[in-house]
Structures are given as structure tokens and as C-alpha cells.
C-alpha atoms as a PDB file:
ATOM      1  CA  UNK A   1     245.606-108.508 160.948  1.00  0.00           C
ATOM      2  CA  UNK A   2     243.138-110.698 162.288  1.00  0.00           C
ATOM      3  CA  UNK A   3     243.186-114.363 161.228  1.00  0.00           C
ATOM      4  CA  UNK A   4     240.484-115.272 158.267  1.00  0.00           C
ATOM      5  CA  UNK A   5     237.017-116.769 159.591  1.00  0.00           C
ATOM      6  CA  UNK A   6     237.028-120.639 158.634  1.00  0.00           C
ATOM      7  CA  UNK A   7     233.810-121.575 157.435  1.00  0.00           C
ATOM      8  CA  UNK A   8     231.631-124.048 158.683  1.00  0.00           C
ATOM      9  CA  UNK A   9     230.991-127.200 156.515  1.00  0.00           C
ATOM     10  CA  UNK A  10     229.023-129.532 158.403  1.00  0.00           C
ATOM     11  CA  UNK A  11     228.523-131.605 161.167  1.00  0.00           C
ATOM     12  CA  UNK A  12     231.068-134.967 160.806  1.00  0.00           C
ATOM     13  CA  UNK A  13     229.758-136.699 164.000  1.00  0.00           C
ATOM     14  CA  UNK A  14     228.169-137.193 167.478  1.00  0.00           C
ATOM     15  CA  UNK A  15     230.012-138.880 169.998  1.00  0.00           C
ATOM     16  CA  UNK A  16     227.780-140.295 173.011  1.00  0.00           C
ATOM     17  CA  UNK A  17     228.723-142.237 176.070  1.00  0.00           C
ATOM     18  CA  UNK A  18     227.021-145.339 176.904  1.00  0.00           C
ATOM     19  CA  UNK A  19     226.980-147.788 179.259  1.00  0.00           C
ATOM     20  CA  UNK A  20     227.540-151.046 177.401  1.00  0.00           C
ATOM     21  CA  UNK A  21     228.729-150.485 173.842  1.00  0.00           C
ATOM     22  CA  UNK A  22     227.196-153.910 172.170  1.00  0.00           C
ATOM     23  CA  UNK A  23     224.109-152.903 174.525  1.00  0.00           C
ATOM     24  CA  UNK A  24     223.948-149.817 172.420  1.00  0.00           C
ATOM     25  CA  UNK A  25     224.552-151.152 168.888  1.00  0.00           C
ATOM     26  CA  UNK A  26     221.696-153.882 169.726  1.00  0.00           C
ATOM     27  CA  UNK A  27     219.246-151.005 170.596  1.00  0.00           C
ATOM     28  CA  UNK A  28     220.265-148.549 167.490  1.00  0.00           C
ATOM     29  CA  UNK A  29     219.978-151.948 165.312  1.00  0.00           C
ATOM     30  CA  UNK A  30     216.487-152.582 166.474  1.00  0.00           C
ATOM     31  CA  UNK A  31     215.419-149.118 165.387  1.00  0.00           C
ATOM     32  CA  UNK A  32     217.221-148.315 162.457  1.00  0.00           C
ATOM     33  CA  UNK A  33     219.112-150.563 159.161  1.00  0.00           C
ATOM     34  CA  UNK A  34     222.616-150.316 161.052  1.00  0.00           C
ATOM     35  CA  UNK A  35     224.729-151.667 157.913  1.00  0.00           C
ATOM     36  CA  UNK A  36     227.909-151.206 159.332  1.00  0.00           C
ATOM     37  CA  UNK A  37     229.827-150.785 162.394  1.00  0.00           C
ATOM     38  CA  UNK A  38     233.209-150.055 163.225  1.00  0.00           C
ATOM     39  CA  UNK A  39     234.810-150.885 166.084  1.00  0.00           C
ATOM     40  CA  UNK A  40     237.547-149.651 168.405  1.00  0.00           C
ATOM     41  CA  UNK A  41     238.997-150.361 171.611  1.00  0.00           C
ATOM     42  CA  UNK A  42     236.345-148.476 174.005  1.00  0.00           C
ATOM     43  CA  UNK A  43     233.956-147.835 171.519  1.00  0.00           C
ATOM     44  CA  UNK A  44     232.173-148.260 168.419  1.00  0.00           C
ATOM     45  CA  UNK A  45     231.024-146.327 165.652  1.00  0.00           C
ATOM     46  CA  UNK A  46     227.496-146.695 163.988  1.00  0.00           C
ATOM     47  CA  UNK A  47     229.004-145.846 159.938  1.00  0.00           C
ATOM     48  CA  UNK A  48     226.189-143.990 158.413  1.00  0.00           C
ATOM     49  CA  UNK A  49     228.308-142.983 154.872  1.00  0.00           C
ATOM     50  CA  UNK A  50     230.107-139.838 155.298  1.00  0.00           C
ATOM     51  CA  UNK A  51     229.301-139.706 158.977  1.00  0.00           C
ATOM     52  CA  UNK A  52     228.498-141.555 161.907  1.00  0.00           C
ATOM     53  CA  UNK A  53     227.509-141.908 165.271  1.00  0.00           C
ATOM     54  CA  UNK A  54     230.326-142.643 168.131  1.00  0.00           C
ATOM     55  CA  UNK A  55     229.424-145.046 171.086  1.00  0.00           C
ATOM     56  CA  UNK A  56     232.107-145.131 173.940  1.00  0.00           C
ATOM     57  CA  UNK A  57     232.088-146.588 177.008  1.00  0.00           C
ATOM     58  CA  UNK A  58     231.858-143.721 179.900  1.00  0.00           C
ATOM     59  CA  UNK A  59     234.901-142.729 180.702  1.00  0.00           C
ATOM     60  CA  UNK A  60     236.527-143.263 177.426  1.00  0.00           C
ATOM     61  CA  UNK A  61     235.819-140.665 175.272  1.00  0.00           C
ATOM     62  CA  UNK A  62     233.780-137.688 176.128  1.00  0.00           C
ATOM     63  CA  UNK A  63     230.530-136.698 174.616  1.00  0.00           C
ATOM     64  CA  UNK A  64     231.289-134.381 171.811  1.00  0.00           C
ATOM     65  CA  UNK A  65     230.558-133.489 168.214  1.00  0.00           C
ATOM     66  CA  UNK A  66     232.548-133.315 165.494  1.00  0.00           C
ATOM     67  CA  UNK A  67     232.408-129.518 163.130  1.00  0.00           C
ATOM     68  CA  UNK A  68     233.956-129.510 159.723  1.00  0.00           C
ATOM     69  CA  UNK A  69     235.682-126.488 158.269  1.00  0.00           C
ATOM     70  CA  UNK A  70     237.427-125.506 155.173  1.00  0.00           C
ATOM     71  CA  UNK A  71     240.247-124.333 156.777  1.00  0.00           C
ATOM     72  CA  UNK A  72     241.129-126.205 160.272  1.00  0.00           C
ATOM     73  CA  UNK A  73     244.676-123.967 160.983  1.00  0.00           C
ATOM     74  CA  UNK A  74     241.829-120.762 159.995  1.00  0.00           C
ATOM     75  CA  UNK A  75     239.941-122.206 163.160  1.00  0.00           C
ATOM     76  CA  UNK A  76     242.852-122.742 165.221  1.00  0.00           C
ATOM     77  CA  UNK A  77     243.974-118.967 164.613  1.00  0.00           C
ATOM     78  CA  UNK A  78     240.564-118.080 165.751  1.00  0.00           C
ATOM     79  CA  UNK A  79     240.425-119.920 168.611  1.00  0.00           C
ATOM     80  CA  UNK A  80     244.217-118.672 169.432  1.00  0.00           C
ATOM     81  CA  UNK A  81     242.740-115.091 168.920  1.00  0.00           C
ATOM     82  CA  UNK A  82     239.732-115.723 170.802  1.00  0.00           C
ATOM     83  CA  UNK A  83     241.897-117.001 173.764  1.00  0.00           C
ATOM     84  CA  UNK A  84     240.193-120.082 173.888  1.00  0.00           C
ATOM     85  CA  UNK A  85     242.378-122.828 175.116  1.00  0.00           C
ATOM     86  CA  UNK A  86     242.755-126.036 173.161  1.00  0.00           C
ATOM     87  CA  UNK A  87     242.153-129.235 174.915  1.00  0.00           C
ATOM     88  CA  UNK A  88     245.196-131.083 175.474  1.00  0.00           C
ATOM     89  CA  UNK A  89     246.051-134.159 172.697  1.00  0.00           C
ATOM     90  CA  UNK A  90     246.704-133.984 168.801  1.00  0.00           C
ATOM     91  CA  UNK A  91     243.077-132.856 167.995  1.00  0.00           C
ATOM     92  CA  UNK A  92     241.439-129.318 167.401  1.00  0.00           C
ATOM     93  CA  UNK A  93     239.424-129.831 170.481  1.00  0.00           C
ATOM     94  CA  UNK A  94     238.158-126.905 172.557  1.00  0.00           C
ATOM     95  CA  UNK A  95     234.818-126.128 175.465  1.00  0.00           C
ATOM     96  CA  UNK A  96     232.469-123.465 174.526  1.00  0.00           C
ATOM     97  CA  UNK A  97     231.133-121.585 177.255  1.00  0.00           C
ATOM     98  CA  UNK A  98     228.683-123.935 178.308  1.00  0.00           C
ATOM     99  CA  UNK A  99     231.632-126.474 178.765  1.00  0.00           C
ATOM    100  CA  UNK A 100     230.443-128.375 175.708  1.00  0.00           C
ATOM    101  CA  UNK A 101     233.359-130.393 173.878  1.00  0.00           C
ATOM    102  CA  UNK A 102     233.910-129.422 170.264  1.00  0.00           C
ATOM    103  CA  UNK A 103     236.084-131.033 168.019  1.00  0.00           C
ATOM    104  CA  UNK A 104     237.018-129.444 164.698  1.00  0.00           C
ATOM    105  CA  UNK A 105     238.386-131.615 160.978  1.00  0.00           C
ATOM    106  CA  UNK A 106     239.522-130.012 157.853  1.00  0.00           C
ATOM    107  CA  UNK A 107     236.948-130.997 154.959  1.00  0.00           C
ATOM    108  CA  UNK A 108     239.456-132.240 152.957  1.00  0.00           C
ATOM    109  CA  UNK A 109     240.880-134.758 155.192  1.00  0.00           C
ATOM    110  CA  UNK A 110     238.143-136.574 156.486  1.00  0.00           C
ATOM    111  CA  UNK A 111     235.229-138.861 154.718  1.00  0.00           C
ATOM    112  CA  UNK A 112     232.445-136.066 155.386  1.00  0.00           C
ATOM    113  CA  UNK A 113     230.889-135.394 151.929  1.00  0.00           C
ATOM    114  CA  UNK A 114     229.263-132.372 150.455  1.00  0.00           C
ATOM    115  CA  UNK A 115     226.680-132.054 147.431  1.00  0.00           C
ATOM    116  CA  UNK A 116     228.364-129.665 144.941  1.00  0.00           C
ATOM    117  CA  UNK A 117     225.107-127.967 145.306  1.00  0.00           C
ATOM    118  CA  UNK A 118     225.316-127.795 149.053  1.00  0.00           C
ATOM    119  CA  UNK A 119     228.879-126.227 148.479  1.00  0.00           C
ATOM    120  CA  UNK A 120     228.282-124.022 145.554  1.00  0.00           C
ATOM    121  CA  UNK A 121     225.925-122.624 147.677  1.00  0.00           C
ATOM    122  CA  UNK A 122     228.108-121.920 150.682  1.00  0.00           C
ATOM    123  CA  UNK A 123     230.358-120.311 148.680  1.00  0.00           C
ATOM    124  CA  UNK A 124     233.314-123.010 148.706  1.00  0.00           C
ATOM    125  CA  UNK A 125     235.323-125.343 145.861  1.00  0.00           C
ATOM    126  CA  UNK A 126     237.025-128.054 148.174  1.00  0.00           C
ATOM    127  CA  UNK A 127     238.458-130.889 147.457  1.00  0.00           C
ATOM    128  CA  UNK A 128     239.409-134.386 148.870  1.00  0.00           C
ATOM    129  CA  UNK A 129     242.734-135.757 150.132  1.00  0.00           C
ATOM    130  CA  UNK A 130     243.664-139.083 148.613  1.00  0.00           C
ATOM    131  CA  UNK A 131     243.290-140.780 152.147  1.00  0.00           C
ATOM    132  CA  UNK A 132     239.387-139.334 152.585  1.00  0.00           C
ATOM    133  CA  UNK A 133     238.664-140.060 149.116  1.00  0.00           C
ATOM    134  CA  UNK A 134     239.555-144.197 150.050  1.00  0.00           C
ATOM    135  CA  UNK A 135     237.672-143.925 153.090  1.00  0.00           C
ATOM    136  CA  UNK A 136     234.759-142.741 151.491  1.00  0.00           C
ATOM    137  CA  UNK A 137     235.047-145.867 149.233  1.00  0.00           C
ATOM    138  CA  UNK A 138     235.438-148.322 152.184  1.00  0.00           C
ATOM    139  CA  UNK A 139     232.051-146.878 153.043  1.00  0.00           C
ATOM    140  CA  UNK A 140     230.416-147.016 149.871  1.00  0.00           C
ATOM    141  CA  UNK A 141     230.560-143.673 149.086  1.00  0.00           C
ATOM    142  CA  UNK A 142     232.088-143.724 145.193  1.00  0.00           C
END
């Protein structure tokens, strides 16, 4: 029996490589209300409520985006099935065939927010781990 087809949620985040991280936050700040950024060793991320917008240094993290599922071991099944190889490290990280790196989170375990509407529509009743749920709150999201 084939594994179950995880459905698609959203789109958590966009991770781009820059040249100069603080370079980068200066020019987003200039062009948008940048309220809150979050650093990291490498990188940066531009908060924007549920999501946000990665800035690493080349050579730290690849470009990427991030997909959200309802069911992330439903993906991995898939992706096992579909003999696509997994990138190496503790992430659900794979290429597509254009070589483009996808990362996959579980809905439930991540900040990433849905409208009830938005989900009602898809289809889907999910709920939020303790840990998102606090997250969302450190980012104003009650």
C-alpha cells in the first residue's frame, strides 16, 4: 500500500544568500517596516509573524524554501517511495529535479499559522504543539 499523500499547507519561508547580512537587513529596512529580526550565527531572519525571510551569508546556508505539511513522516514516505534521496542532516530536506532545495515542517510544530477559513477550506483540522503555540506569542501572534 502506497504511503498517504501529505498535504500541502503553506509556504513557512524563503531562505536567500547574501553577501553581507547587516548589508541586507539595512536594504529590506529601507523598503519595508522590518519590526523584528532574529539573528543567528551566519545569518539573520527578517520575522514577518508566522513566517519570515532567511538572510545567510553565502556559503552558509543554501537558498531554499521552506513547505509546510500536515503530515511531515506522510512526506518522507513519499519521498522514500518516490526514490528521492534526502539531503544529509536532521531536516526533511530534498532537490527537485531542477536541483532546487526544498525543505519540508510539520504544521503543527512550527509558528506558520493558518486562518480556520484557509484550513476549513483545504480540507484539514490541525492543531498546534505547545512549543509553536509560544513561538507564535514571542512574535505577536496570540
Amino acid at each position: 500500500m502506497a504511503a498517504p499523500l501529505p498535504r500541502l499547507v503553506g509556504i513557512n519561508h524563503v531562505a536567500l544568500q547574501v553577501d553581507d547580512v547587516d548589508e541586507a537587513i539595512a536594504f529590506f529596512g529601507s523598503l519595508f517596516d522590518v519590526t523584528r529580526v532574529e539573528r543567528e550565527p551566519g545569518g539573520a531572519s527578517i520575522e514577518i509573524g508566522d513566517q519570515f525571510v532567511a538572510l545567510f551569508e553565502r556559503g552558509v546556508e543554501e537558498r531554499h524554501f521552506g513547505l509546510v505539511v500536515d503530515d511531515k513522516e506522510a512526506a518522507r514516505e513519499r519521498l522514500a517511495a518516490n526514490g528521492v534521496e534526502l539531503l544529509p542532516g536532521g531536516r526533511l530536506e530534498f532537490r527537485d529535479p531542477s536541483g532546487n532545495m526544498i525543505q519540508v515542517v510539520q504544521y503543527d510544530q512550527v509558528r506558520f499559522l493558518k486562518d480556520e477559513r484557509v484550513l476549513r477550506a483545504l480540507g484539514l483540522d490541525l492543531g498546534k504543539t505547545r512549543k509553536a503555540l509560544d513561538e507564535l506569542r514571542d512574535n505577536g501572534v496570540e
